[in-house]
PDB file of N, CA and C in Angstrom:
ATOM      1  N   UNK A   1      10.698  14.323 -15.184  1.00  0.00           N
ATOM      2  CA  UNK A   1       9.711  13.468 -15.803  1.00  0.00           C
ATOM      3  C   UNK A   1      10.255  12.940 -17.118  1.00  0.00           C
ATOM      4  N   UNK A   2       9.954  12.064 -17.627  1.00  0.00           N
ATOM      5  CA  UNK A   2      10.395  10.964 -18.635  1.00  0.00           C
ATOM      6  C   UNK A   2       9.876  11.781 -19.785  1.00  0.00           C
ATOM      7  N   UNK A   3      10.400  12.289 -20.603  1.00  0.00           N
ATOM      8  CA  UNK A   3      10.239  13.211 -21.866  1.00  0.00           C
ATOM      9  C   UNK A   3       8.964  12.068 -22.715  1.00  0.00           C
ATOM     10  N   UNK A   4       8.910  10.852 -22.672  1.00  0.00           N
ATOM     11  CA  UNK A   4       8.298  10.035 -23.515  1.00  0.00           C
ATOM     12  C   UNK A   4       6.708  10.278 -22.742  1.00  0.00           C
ATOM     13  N   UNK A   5       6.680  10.586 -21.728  1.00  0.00           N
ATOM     14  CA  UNK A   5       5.493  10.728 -21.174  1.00  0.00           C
ATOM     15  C   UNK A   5       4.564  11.842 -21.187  1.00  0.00           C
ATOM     16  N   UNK A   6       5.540  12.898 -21.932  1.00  0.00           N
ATOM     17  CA  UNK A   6       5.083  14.034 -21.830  1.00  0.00           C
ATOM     18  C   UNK A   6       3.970  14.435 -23.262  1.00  0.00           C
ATOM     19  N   UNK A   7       2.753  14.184 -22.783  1.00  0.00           N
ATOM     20  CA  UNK A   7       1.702  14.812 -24.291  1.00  0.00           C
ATOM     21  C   UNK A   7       0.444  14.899 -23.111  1.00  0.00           C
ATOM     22  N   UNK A   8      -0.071  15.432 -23.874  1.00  0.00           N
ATOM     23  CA  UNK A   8      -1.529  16.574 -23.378  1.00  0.00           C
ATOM     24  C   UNK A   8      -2.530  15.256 -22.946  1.00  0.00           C
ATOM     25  N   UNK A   9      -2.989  14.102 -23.310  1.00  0.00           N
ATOM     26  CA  UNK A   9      -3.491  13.303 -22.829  1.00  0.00           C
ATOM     27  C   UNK A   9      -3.010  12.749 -21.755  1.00  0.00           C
ATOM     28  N   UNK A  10      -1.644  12.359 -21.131  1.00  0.00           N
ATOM     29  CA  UNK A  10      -1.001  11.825 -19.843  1.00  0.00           C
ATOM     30  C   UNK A  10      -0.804  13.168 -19.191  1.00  0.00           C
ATOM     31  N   UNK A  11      -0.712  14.418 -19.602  1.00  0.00           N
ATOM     32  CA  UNK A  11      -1.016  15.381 -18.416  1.00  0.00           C
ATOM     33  C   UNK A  11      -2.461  15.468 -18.387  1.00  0.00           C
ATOM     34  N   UNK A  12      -3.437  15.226 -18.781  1.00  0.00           N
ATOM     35  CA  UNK A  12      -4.547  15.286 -18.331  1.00  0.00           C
ATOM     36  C   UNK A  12      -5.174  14.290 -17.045  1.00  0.00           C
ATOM     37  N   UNK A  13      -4.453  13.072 -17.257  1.00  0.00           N
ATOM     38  CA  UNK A  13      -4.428  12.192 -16.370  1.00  0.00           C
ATOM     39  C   UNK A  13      -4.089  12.790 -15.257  1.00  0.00           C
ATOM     40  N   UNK A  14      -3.081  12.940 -15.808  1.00  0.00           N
ATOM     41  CA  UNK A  14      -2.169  13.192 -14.196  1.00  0.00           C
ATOM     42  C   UNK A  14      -3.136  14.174 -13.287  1.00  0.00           C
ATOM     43  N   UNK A  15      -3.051  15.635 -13.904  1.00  0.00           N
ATOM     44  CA  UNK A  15      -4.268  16.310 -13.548  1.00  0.00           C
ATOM     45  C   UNK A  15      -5.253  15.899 -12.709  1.00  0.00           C
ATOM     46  N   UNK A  16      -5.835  15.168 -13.672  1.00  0.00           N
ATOM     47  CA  UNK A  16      -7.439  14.627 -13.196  1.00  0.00           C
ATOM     48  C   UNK A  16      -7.211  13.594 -12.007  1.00  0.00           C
ATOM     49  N   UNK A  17      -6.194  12.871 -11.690  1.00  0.00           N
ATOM     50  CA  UNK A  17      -5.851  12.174 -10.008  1.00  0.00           C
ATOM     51  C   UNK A  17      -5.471  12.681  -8.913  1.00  0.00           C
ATOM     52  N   UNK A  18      -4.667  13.968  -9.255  1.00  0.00           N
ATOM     53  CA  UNK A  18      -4.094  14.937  -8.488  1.00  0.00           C
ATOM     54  C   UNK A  18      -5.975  15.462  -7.649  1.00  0.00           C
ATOM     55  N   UNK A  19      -6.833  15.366  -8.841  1.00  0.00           N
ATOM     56  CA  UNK A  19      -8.384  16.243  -8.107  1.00  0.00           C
ATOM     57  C   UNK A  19      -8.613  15.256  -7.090  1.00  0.00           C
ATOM     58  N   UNK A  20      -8.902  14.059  -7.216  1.00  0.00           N
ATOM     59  CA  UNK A  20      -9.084  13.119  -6.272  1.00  0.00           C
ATOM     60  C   UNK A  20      -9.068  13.622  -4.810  1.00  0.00           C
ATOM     61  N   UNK A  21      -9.972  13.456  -3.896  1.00  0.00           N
ATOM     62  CA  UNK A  21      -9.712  13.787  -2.645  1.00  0.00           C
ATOM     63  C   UNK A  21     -10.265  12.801  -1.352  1.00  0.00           C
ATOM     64  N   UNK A  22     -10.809  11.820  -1.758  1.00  0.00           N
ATOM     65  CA  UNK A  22     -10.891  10.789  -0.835  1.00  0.00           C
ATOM     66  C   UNK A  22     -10.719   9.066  -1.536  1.00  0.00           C
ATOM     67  N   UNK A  23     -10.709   8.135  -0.632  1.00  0.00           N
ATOM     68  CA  UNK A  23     -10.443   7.040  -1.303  1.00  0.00           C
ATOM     69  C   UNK A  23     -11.392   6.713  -2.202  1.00  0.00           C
ATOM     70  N   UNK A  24     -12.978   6.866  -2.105  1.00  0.00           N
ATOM     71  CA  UNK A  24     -14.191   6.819  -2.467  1.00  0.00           C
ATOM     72  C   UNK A  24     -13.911   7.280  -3.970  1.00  0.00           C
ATOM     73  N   UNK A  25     -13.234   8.172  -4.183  1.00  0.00           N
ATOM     74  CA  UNK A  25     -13.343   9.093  -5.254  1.00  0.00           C
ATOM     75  C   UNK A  25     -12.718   8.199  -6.214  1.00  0.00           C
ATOM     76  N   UNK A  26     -11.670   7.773  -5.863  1.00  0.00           N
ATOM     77  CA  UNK A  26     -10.278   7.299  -6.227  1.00  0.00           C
ATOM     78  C   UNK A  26     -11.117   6.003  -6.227  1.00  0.00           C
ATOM     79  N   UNK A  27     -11.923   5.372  -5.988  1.00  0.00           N
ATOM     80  CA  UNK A  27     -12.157   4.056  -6.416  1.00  0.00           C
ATOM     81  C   UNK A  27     -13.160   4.090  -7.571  1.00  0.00           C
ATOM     82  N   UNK A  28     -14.032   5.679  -7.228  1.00  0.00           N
ATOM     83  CA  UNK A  28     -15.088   5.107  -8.308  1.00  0.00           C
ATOM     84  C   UNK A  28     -14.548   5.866  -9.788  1.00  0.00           C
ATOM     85  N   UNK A  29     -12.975   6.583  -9.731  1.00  0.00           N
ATOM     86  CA  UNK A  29     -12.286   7.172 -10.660  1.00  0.00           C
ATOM     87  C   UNK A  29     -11.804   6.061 -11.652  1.00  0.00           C
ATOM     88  N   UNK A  30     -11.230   4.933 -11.039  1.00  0.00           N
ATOM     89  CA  UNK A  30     -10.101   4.007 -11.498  1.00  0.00           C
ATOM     90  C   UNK A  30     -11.113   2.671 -11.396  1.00  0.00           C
ATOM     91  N   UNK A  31     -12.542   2.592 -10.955  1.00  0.00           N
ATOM     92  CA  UNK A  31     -13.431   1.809 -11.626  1.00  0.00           C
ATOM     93  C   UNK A  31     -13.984   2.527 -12.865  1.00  0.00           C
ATOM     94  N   UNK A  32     -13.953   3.556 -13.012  1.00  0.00           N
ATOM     95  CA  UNK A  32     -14.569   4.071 -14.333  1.00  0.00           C
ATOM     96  C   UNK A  32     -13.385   3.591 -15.571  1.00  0.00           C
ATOM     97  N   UNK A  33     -12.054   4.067 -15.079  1.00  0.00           N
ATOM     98  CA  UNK A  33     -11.008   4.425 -16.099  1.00  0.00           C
ATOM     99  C   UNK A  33     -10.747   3.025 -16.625  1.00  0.00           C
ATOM    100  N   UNK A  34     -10.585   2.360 -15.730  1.00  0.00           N
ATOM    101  CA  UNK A  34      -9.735   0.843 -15.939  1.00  0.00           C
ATOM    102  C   UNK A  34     -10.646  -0.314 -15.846  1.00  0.00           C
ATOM    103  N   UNK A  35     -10.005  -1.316 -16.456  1.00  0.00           N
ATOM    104  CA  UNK A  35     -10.769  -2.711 -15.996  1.00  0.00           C
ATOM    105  C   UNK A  35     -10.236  -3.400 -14.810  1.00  0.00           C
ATOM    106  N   UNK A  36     -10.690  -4.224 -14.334  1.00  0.00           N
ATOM    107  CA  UNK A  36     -10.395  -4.805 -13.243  1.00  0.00           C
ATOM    108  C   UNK A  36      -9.023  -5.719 -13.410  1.00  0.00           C
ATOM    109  N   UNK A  37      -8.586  -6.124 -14.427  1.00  0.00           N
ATOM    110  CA  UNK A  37      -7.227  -6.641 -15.083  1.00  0.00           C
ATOM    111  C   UNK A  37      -5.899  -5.646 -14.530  1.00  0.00           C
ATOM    112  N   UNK A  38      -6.606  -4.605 -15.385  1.00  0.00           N
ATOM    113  CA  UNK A  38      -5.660  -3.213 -15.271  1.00  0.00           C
ATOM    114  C   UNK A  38      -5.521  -2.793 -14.094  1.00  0.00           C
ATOM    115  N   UNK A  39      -6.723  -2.605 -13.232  1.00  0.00           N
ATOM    116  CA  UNK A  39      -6.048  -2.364 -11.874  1.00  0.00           C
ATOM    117  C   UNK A  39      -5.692  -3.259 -10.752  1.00  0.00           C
ATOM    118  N   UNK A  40      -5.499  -4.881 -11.210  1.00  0.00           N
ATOM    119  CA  UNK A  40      -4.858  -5.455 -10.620  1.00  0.00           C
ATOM    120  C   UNK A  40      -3.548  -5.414 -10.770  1.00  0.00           C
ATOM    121  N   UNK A  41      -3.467  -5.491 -12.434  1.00  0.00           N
ATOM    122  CA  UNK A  41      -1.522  -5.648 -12.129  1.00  0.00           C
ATOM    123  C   UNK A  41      -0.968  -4.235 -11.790  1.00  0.00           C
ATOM    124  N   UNK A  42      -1.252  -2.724 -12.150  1.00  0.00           N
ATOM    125  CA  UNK A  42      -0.822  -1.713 -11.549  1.00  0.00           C
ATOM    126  C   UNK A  42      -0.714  -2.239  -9.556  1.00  0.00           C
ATOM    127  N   UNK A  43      -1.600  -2.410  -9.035  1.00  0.00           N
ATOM    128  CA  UNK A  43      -1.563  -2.873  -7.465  1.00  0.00           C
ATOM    129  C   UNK A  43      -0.611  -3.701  -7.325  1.00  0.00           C
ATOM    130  N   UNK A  44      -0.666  -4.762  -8.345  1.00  0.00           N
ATOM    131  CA  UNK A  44       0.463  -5.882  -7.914  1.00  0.00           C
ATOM    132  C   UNK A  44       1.884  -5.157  -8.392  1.00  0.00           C
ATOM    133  N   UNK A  45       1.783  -4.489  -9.177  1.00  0.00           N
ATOM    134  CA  UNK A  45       3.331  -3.805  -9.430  1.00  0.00           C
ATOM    135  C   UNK A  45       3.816  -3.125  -7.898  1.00  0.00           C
ATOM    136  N   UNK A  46       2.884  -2.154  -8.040  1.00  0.00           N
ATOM    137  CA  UNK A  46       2.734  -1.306  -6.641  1.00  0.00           C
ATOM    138  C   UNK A  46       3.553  -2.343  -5.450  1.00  0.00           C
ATOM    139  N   UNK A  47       2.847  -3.148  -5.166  1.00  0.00           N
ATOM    140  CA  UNK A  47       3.454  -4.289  -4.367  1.00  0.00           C
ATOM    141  C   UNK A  47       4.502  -5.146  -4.429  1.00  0.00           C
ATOM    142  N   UNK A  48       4.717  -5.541  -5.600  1.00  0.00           N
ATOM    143  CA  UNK A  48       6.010  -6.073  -5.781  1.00  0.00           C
ATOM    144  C   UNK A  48       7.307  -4.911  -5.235  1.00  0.00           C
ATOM    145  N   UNK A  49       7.272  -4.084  -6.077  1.00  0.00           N
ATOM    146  CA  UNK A  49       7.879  -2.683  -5.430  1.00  0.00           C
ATOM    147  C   UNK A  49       8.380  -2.260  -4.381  1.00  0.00           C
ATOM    148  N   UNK A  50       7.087  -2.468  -3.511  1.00  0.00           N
ATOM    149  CA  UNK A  50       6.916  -2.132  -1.810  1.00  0.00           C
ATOM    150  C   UNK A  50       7.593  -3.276  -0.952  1.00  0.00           C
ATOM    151  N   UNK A  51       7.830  -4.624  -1.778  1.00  0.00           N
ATOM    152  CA  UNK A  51       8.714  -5.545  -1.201  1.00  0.00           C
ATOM    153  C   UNK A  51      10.156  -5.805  -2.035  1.00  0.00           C
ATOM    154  N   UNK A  52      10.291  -5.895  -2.653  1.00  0.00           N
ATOM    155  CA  UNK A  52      11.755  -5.201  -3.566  1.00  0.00           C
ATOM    156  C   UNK A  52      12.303  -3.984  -2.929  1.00  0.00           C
ATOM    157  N   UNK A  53      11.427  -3.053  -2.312  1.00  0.00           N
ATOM    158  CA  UNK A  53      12.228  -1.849  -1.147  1.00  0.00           C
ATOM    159  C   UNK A  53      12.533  -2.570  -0.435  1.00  0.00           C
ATOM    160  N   UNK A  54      12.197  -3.375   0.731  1.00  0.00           N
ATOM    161  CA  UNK A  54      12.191  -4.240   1.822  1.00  0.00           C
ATOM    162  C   UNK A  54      13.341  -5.277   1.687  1.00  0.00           C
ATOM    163  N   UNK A  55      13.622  -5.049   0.483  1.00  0.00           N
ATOM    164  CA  UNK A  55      15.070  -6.318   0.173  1.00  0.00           C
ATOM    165  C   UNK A  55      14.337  -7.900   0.156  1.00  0.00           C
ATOM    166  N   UNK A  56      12.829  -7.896   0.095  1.00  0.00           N
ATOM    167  CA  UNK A  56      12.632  -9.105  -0.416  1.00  0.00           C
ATOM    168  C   UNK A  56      13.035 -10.038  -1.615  1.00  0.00           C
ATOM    169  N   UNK A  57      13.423 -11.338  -1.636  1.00  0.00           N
ATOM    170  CA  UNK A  57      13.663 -12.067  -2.773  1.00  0.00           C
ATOM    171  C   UNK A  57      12.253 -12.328  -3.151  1.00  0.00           C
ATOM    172  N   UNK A  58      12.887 -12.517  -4.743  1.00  0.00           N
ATOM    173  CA  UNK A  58      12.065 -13.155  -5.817  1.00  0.00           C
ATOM    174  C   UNK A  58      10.824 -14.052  -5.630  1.00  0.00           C
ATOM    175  N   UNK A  59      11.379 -15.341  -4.949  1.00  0.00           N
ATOM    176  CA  UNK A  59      10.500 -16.515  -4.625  1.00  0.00           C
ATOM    177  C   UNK A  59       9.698 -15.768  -3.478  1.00  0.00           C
ATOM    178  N   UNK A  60       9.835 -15.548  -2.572  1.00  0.00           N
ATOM    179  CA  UNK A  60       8.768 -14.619  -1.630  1.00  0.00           C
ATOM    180  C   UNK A  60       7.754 -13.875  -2.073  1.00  0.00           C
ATOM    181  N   UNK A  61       8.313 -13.119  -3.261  1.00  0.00           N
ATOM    182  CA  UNK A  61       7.687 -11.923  -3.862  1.00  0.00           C
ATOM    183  C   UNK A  61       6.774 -12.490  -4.926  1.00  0.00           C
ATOM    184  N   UNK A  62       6.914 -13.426  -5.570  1.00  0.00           N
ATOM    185  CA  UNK A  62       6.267 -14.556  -6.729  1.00  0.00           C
ATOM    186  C   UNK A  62       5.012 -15.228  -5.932  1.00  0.00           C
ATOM    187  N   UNK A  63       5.272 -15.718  -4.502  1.00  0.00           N
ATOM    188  CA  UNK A  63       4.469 -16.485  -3.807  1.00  0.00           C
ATOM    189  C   UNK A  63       3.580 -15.837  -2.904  1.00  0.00           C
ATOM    190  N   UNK A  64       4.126 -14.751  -2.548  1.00  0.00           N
ATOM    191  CA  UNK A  64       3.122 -13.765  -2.048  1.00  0.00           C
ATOM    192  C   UNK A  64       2.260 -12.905  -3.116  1.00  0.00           C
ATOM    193  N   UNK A  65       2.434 -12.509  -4.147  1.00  0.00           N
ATOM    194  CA  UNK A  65       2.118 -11.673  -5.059  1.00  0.00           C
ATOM    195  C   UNK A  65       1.293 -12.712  -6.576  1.00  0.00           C
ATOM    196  N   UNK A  66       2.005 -13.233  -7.058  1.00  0.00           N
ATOM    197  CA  UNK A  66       1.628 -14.381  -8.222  1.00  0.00           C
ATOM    198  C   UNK A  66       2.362 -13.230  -9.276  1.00  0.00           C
ATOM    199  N   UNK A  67       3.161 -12.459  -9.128  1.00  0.00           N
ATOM    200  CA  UNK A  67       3.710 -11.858  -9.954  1.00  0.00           C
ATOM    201  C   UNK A  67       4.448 -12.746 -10.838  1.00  0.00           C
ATOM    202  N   UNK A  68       4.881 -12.890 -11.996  1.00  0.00           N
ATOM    203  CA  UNK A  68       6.024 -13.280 -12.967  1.00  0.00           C
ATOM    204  C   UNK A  68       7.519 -12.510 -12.343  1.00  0.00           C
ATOM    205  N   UNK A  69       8.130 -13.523 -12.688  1.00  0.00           N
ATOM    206  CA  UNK A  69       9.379 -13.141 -12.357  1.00  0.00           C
ATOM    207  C   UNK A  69       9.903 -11.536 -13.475  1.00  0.00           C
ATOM    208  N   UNK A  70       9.285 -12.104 -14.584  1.00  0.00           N
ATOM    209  CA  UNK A  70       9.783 -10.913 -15.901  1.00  0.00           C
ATOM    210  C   UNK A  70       9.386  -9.658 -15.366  1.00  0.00           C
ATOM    211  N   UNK A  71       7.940  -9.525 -14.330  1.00  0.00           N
ATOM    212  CA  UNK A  71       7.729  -8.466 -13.997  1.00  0.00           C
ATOM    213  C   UNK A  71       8.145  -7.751 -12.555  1.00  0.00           C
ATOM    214  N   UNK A  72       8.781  -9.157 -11.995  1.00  0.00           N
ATOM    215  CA  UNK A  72       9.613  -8.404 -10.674  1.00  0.00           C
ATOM    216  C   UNK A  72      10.718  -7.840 -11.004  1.00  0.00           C
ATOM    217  N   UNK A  73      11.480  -8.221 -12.115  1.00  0.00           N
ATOM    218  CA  UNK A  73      12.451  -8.089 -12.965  1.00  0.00           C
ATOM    219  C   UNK A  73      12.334  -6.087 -13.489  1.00  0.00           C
ATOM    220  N   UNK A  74      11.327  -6.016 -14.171  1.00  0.00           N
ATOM    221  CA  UNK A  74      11.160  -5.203 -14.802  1.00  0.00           C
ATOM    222  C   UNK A  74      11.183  -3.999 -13.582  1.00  0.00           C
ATOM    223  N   UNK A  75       9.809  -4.406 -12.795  1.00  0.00           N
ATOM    224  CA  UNK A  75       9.656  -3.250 -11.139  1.00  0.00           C
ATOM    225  C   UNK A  75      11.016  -3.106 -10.426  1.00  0.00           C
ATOM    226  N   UNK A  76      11.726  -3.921 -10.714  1.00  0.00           N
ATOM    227  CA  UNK A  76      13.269  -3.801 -10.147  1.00  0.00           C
ATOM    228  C   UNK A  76      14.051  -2.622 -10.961  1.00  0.00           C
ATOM    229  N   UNK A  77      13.997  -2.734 -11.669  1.00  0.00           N
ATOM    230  CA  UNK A  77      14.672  -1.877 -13.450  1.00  0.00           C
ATOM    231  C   UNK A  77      14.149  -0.691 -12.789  1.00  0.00           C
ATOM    232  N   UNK A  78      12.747  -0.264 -12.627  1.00  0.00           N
ATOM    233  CA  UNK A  78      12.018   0.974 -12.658  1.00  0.00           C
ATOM    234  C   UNK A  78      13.017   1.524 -10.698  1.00  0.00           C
ATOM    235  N   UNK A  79      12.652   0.438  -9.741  1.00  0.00           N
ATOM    236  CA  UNK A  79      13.599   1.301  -8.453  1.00  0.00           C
ATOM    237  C   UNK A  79      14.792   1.520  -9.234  1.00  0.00           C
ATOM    238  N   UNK A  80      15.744   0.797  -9.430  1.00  0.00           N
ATOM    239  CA  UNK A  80      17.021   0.836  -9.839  1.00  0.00           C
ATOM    240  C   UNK A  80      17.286   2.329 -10.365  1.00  0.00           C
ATOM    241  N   UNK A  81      16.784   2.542 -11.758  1.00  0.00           N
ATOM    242  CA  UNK A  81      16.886   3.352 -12.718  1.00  0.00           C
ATOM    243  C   UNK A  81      15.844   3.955 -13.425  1.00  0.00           C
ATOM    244  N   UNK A  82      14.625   4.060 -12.502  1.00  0.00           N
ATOM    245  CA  UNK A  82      13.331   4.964 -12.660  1.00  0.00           C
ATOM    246  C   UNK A  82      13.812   6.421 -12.260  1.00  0.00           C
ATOM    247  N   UNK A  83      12.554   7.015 -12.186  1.00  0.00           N
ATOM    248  CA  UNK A  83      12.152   8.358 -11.465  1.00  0.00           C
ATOM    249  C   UNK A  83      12.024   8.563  -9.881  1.00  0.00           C
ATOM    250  N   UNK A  84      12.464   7.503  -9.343  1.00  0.00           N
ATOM    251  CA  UNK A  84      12.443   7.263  -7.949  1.00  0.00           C
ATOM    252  C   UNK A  84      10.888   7.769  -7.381  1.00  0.00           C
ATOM    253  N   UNK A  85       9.609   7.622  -8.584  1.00  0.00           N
ATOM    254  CA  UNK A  85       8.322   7.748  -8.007  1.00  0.00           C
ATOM    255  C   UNK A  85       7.934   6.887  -7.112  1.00  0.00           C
ATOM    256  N   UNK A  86       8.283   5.315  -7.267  1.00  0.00           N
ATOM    257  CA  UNK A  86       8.226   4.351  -6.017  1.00  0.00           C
ATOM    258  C   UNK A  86       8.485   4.959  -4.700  1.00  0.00           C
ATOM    259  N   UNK A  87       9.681   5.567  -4.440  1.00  0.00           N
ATOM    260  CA  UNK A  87      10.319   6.217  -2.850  1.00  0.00           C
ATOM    261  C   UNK A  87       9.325   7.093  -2.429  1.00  0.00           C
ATOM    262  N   UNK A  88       8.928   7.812  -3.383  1.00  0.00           N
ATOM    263  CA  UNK A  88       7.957   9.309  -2.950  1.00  0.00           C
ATOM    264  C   UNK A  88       6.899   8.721  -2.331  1.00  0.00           C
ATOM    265  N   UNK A  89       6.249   7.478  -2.849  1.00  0.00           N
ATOM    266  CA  UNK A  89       4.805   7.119  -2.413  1.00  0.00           C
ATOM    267  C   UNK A  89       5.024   6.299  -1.142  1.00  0.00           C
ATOM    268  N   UNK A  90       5.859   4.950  -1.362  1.00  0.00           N
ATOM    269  CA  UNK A  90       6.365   4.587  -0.153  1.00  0.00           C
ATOM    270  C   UNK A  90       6.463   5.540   0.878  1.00  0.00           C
ATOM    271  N   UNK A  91       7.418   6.510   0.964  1.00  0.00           N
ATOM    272  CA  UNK A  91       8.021   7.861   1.947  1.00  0.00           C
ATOM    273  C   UNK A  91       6.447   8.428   2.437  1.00  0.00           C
ATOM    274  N   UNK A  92       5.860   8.500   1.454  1.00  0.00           N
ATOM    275  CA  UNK A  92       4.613   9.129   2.127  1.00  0.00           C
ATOM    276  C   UNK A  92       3.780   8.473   3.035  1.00  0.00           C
ATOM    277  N   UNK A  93       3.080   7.559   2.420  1.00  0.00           N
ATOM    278  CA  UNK A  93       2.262   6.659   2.809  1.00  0.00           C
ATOM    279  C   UNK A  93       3.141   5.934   4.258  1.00  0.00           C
ATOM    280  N   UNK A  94       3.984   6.088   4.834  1.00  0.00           N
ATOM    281  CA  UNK A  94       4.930   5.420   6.029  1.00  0.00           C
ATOM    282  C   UNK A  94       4.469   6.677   6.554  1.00  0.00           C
ATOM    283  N   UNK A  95       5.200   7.640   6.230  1.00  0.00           N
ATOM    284  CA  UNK A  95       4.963   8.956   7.530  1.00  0.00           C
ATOM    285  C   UNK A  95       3.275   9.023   7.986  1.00  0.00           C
ATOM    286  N   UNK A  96       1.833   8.759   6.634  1.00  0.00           N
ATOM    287  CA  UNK A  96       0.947   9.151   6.623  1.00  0.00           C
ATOM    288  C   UNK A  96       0.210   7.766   7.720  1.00  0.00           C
ATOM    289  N   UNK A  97       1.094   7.003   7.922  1.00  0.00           N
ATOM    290  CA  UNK A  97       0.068   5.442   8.578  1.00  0.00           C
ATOM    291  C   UNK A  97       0.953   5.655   9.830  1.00  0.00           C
ATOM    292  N   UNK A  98       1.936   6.213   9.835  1.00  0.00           N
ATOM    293  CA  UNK A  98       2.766   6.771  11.093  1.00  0.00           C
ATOM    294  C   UNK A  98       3.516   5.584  11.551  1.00  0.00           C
TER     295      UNK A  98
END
């Protein structure tokens, strides 16, 4: 884990999503937490991501998504030379939709 992430308020987070146990939960969690801004571009990151695995280009990913390039840019940076948390969720969510 990214040493910069590490304080008692972002482990509480973390925590408190880990409780989550159905989608229901998880929607009326992240309608409480966030605004609707906020949990669009987290989704659209999410997605850009999920097609940047796929070896999609840019212009695809811009026109399907309305992402900025600065931020396909950036979600690229994070596969590249992240925590490889992108793979884990991808990896899951494939085995879990079968």
């Amino acid at each position: 884990m990214n040493n910069k992430l590490k304080e008692k308020n972002i482990e509480y987070l973390i925590d408190a999503i880990l409780t989550l146990e159905t989608k229901e939960e998880a929607y009326n969690f992240f309608e409480d937490l966030c605004t609707i801004p906020e949990l669009k571009a987290m989704s659209q990151r999410l997605q850009v991501a999920k097609m940047l695995s796929e070896n999609r280009v840019y212009s695809d990913i811009v026109s399907q998504t309305g992402a900025s390039t600065a931020t396909i840019s950036r979600v690229n940076r994070s596969l590249i030379y992240g925590c490889d948390g992108y793979s884990v969720v991808f990896e899951r969510t494939a085995k879990k939709n079968g």
